[in-house]
PDB file of N, CA and C in Angstrom:
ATOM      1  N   UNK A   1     -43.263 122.380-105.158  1.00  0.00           N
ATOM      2  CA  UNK A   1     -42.024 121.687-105.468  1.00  0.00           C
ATOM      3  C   UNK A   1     -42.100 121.140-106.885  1.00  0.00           C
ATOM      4  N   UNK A   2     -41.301 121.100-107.990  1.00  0.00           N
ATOM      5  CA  UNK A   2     -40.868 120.837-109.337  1.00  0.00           C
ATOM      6  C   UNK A   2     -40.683 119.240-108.213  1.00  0.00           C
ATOM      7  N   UNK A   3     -41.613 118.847-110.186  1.00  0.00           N
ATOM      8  CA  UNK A   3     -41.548 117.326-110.605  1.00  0.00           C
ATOM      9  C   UNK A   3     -40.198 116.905-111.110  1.00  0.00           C
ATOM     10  N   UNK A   4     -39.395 116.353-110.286  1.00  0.00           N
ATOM     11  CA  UNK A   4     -38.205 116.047-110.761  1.00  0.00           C
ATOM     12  C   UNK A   4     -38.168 115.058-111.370  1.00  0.00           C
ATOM     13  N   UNK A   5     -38.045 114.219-112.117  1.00  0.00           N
ATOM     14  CA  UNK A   5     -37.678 112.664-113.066  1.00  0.00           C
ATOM     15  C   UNK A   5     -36.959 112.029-112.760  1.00  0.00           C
ATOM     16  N   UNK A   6     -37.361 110.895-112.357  1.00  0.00           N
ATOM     17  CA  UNK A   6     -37.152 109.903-111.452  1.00  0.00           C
ATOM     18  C   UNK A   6     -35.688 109.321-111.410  1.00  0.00           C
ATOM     19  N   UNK A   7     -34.536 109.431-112.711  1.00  0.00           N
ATOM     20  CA  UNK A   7     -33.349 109.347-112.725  1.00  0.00           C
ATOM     21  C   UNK A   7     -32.874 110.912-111.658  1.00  0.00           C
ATOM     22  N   UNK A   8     -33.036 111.661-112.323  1.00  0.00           N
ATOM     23  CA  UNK A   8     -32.460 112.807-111.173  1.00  0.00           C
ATOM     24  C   UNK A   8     -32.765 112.822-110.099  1.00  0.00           C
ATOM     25  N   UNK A   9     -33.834 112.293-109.563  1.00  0.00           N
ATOM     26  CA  UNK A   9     -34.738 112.077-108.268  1.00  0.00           C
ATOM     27  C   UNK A   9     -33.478 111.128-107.533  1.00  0.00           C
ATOM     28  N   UNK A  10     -33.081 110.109-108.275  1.00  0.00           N
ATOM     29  CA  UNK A  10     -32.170 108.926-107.546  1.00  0.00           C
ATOM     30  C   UNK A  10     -30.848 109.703-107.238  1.00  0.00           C
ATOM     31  N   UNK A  11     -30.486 110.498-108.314  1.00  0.00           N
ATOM     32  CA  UNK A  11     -29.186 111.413-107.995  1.00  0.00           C
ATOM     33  C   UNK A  11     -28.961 111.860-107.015  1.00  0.00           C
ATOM     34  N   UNK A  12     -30.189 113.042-107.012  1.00  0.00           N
ATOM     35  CA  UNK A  12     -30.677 113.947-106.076  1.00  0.00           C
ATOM     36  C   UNK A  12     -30.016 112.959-104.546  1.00  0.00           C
ATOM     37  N   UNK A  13     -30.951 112.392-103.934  1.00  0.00           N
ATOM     38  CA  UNK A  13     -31.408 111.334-103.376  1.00  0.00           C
ATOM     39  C   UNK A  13     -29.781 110.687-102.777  1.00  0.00           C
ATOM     40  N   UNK A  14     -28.555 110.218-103.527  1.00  0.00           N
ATOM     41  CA  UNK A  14     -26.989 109.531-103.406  1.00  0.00           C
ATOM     42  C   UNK A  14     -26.679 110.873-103.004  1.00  0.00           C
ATOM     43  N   UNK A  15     -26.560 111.533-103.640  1.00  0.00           N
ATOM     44  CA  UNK A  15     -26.117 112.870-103.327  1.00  0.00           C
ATOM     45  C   UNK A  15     -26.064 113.198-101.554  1.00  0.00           C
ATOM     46  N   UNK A  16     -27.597 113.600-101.554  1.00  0.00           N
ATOM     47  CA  UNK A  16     -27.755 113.882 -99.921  1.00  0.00           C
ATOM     48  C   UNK A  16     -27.321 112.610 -99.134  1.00  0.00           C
ATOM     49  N   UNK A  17     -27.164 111.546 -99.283  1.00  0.00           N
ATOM     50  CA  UNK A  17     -27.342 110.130 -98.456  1.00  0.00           C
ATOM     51  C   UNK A  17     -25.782 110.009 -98.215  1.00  0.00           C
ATOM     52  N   UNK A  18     -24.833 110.428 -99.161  1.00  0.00           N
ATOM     53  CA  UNK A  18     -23.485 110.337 -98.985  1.00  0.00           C
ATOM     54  C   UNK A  18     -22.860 111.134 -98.914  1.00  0.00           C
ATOM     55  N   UNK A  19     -21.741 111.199 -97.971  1.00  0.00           N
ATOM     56  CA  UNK A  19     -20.971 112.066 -97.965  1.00  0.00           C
ATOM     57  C   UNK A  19     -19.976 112.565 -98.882  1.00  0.00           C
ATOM     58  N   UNK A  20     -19.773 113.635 -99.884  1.00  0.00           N
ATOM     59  CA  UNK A  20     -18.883 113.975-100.768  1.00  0.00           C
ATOM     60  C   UNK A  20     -17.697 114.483-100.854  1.00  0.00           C
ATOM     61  N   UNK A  21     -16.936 114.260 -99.587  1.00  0.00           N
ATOM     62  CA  UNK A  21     -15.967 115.414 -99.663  1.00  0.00           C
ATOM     63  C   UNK A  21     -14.701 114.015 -99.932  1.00  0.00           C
ATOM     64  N   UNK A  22     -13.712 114.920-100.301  1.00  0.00           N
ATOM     65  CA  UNK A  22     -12.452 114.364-101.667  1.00  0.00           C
ATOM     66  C   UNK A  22     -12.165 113.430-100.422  1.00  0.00           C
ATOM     67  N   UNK A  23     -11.666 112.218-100.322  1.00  0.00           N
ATOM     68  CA  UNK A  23     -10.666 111.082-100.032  1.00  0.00           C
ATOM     69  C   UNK A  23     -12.191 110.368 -99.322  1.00  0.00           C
ATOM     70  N   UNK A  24     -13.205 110.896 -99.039  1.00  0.00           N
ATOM     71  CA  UNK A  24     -14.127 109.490 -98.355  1.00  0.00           C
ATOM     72  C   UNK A  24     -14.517 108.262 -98.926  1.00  0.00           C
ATOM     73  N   UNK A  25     -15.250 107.597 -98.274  1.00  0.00           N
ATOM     74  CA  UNK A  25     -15.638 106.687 -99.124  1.00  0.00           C
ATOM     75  C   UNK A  25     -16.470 106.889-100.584  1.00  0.00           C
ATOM     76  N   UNK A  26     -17.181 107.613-100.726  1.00  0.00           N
ATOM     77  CA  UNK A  26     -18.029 107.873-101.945  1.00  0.00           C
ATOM     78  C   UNK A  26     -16.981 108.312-103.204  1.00  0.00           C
ATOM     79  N   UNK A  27     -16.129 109.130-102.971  1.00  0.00           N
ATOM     80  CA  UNK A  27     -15.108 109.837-103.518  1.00  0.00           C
ATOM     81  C   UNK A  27     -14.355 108.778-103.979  1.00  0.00           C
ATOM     82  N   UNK A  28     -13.778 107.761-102.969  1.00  0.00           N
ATOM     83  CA  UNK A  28     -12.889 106.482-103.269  1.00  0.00           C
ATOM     84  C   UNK A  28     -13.493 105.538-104.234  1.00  0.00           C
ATOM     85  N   UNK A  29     -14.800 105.524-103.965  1.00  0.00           N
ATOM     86  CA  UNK A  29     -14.977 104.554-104.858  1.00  0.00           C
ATOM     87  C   UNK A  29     -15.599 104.874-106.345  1.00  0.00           C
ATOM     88  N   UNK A  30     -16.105 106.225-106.659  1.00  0.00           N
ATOM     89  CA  UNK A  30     -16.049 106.864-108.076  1.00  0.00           C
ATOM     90  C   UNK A  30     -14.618 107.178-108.640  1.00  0.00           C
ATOM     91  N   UNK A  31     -13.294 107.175-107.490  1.00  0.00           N
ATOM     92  CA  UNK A  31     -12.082 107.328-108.519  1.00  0.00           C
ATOM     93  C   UNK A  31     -11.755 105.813-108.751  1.00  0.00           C
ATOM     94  N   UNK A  32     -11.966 104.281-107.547  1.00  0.00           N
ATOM     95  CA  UNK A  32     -11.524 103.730-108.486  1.00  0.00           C
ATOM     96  C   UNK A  32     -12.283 103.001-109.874  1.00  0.00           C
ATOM     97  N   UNK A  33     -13.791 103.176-109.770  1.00  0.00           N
ATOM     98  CA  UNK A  33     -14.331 103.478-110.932  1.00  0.00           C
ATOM     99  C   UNK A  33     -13.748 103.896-112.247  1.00  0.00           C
ATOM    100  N   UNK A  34     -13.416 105.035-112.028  1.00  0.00           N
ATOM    101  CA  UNK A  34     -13.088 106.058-112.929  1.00  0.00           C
ATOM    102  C   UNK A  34     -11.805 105.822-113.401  1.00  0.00           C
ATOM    103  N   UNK A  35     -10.648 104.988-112.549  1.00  0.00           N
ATOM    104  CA  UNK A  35      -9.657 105.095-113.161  1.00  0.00           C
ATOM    105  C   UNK A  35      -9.333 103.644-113.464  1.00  0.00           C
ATOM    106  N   UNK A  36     -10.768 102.372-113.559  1.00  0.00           N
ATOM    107  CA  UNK A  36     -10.637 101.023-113.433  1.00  0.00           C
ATOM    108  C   UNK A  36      -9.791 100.126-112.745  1.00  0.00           C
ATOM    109  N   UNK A  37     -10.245 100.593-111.249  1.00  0.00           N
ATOM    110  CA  UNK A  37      -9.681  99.631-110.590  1.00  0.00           C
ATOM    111  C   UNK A  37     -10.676  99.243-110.167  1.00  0.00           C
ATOM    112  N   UNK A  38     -10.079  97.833-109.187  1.00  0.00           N
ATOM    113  CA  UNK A  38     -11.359  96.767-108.878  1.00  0.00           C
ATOM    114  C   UNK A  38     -12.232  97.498-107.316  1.00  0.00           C
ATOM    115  N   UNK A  39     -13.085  97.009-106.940  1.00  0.00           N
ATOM    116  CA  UNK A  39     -13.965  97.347-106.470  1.00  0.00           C
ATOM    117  C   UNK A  39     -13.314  97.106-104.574  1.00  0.00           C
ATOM    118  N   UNK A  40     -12.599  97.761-104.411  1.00  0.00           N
ATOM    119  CA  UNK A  40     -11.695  97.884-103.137  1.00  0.00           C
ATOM    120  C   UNK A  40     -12.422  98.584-102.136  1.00  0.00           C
ATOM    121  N   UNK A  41     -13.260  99.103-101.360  1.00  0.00           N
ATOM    122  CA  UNK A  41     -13.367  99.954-100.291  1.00  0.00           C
ATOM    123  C   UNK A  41     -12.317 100.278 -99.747  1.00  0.00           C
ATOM    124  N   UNK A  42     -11.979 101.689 -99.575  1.00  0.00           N
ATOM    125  CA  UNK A  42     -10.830 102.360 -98.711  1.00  0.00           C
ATOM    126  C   UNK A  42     -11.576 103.660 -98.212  1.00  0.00           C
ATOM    127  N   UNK A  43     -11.499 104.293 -97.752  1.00  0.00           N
ATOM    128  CA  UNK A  43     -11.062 105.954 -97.581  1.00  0.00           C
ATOM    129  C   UNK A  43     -10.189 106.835 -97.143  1.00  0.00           C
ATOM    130  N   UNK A  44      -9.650 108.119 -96.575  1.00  0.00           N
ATOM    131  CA  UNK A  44      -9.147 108.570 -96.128  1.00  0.00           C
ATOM    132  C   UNK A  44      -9.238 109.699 -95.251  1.00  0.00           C
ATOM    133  N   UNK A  45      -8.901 109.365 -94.328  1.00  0.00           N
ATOM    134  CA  UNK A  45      -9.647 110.319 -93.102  1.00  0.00           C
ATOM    135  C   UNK A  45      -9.509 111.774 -93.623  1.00  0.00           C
ATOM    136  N   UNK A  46      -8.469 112.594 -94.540  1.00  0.00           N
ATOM    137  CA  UNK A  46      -8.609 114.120 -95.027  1.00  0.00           C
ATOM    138  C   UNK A  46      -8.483 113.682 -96.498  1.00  0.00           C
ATOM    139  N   UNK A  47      -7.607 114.653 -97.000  1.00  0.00           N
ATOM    140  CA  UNK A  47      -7.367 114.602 -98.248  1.00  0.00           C
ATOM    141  C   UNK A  47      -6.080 112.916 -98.858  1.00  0.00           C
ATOM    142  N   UNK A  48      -6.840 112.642-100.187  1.00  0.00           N
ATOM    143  CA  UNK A  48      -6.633 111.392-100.355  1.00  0.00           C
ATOM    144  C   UNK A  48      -5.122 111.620-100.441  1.00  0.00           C
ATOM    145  N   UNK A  49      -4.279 110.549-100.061  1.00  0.00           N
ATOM    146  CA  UNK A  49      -3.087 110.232 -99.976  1.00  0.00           C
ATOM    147  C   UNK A  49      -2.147 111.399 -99.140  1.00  0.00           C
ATOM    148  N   UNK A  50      -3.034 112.227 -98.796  1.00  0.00           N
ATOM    149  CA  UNK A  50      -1.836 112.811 -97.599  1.00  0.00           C
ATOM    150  C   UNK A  50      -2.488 112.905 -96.355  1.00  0.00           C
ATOM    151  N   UNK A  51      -3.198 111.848 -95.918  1.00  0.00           N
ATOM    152  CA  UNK A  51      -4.073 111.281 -94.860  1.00  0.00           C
ATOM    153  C   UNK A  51      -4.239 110.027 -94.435  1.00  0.00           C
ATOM    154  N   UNK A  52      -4.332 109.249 -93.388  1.00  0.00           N
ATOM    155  CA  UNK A  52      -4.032 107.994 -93.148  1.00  0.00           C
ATOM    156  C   UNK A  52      -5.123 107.182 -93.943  1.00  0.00           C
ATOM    157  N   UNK A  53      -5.294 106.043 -94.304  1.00  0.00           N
ATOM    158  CA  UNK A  53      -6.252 105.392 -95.431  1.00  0.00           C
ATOM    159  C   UNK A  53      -6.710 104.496 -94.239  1.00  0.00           C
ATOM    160  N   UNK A  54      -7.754 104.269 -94.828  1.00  0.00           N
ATOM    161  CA  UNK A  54      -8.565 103.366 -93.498  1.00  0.00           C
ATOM    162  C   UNK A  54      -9.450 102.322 -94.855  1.00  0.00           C
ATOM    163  N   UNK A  55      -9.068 101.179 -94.345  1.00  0.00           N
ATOM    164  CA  UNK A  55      -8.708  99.768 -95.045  1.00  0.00           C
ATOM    165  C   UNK A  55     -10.690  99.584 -94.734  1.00  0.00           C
ATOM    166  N   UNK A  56     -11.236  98.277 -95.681  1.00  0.00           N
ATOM    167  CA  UNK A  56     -12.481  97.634 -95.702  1.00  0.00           C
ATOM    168  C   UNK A  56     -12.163  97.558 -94.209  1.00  0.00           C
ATOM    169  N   UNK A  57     -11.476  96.418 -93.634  1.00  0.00           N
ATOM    170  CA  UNK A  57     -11.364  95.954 -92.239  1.00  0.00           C
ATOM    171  C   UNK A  57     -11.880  96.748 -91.369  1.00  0.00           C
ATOM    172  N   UNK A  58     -11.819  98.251 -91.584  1.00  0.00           N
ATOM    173  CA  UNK A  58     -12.132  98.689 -90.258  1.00  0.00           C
ATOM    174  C   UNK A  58     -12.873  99.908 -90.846  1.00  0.00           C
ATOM    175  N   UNK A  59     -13.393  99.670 -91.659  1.00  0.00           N
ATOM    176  CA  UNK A  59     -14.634 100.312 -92.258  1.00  0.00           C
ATOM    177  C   UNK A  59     -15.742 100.215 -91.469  1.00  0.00           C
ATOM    178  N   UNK A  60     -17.323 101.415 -91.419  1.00  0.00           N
ATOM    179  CA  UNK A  60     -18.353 100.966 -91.248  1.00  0.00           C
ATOM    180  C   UNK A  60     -19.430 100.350 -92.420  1.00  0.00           C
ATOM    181  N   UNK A  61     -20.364  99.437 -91.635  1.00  0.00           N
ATOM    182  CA  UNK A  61     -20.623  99.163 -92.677  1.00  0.00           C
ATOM    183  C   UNK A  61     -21.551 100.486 -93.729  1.00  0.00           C
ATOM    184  N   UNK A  62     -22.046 101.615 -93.170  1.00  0.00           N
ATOM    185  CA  UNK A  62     -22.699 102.754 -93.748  1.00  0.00           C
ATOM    186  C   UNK A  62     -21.319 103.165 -94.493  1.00  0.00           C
ATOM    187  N   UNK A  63     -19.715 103.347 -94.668  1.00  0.00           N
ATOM    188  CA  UNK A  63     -18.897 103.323 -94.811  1.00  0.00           C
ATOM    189  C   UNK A  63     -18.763 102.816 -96.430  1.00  0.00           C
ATOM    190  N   UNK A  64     -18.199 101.605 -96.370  1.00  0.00           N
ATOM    191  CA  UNK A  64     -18.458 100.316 -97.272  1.00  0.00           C
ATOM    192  C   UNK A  64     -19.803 100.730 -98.242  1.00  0.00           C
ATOM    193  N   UNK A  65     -21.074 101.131 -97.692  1.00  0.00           N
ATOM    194  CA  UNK A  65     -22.034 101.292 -98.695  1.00  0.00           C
ATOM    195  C   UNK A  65     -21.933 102.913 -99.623  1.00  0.00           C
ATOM    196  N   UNK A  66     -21.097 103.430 -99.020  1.00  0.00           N
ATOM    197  CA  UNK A  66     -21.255 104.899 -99.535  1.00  0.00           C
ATOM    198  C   UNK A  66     -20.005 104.321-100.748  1.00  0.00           C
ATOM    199  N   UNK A  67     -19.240 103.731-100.149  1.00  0.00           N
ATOM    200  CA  UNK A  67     -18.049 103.334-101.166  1.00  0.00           C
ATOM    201  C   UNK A  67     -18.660 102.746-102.758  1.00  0.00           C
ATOM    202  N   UNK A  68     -18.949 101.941-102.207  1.00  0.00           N
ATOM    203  CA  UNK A  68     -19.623 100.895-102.754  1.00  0.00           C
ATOM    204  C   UNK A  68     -20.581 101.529-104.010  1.00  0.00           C
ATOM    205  N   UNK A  69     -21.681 102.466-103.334  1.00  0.00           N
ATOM    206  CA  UNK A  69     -22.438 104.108-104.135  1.00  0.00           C
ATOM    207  C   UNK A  69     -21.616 104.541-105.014  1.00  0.00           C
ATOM    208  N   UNK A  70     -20.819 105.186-104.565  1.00  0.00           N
ATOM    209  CA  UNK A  70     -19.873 105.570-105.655  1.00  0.00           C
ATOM    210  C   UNK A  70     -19.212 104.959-106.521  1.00  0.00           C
ATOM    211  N   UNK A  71     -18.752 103.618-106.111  1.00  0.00           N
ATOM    212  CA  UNK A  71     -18.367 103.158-107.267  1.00  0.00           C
ATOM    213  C   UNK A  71     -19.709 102.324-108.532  1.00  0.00           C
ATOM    214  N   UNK A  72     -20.829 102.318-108.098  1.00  0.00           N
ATOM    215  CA  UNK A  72     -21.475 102.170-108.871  1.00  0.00           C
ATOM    216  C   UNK A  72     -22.074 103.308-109.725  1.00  0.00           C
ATOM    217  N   UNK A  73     -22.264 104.390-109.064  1.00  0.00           N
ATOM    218  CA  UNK A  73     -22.875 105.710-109.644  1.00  0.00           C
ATOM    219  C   UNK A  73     -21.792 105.871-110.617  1.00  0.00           C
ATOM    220  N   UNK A  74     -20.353 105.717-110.872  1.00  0.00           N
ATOM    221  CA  UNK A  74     -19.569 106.244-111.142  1.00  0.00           C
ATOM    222  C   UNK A  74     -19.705 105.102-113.003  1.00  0.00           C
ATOM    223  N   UNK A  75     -20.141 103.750-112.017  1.00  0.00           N
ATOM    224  CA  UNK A  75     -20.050 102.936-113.537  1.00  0.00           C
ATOM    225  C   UNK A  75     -20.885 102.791-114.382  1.00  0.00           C
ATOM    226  N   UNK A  76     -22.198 103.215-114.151  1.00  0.00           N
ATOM    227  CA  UNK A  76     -23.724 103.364-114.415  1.00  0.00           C
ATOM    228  C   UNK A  76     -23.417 104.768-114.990  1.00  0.00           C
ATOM    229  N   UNK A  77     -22.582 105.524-114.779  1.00  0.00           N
ATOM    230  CA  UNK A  77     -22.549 107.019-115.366  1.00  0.00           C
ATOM    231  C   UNK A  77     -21.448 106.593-116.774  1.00  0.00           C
ATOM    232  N   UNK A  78     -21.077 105.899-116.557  1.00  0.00           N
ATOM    233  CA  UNK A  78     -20.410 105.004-117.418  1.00  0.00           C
ATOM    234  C   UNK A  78     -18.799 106.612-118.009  1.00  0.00           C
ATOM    235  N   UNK A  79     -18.467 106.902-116.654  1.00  0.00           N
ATOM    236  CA  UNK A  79     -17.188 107.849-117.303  1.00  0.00           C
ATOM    237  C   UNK A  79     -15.862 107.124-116.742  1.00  0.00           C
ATOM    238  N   UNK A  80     -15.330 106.942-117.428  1.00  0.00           N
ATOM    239  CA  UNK A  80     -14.014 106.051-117.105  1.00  0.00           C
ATOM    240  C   UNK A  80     -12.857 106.826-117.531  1.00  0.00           C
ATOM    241  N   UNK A  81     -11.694 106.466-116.878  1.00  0.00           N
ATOM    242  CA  UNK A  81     -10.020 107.191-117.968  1.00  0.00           C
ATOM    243  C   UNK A  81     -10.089 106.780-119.262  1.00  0.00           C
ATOM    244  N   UNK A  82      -9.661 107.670-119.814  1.00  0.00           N
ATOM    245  CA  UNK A  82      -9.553 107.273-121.190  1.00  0.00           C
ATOM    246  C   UNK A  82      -7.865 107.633-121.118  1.00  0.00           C
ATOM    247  N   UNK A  83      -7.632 106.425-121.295  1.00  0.00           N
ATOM    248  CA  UNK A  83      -6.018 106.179-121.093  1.00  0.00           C
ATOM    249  C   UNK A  83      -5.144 106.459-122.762  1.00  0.00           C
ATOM    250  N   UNK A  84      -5.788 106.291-123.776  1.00  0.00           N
ATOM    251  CA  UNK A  84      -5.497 106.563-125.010  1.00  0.00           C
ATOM    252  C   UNK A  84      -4.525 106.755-125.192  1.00  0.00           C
TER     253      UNK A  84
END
């Protein structure tokens, strides 16, 4: 097995631990990252906004942390809108 470096190792690592597919929590919280909004947990049970949204309230908490993942991976990656 290749010596991976310990930043990609952590990637690697969010990657497998969360789920990636478009409207979940991980997804929700790198767009509102990305498009600077505040740090909200949501997701959406299919695709974002043409799927019912499921609020913090009734989040899990493994839920909430994947959110949460993403929106930090997203700010630590430091890519934001550039609204210009």
């Amino acid at each position: 097995m290749n010596d991976l470096g310990l930043d990609i190792q952590k990637e690697v690592d969010s990657i497998i631990k969360h789920e990636r597919r478009h409207g979940g929590p991980y997804d929700r919280g790198g767009a509102d990252s990305y498009y600077g909004r505040g740090c909200n947990p949501h997701y959406f049970t299919a695709g974002t906004h043409n799927s019912p949204k499921v609020d913090e309230k009734n989040m899990s908490e493994d839920e909430i942390i994947a959110y949460k993942a993403g929106y930090a991976d997203n700010e630590a990656a430091g890519e934001h809108k550039d609204w210009g």
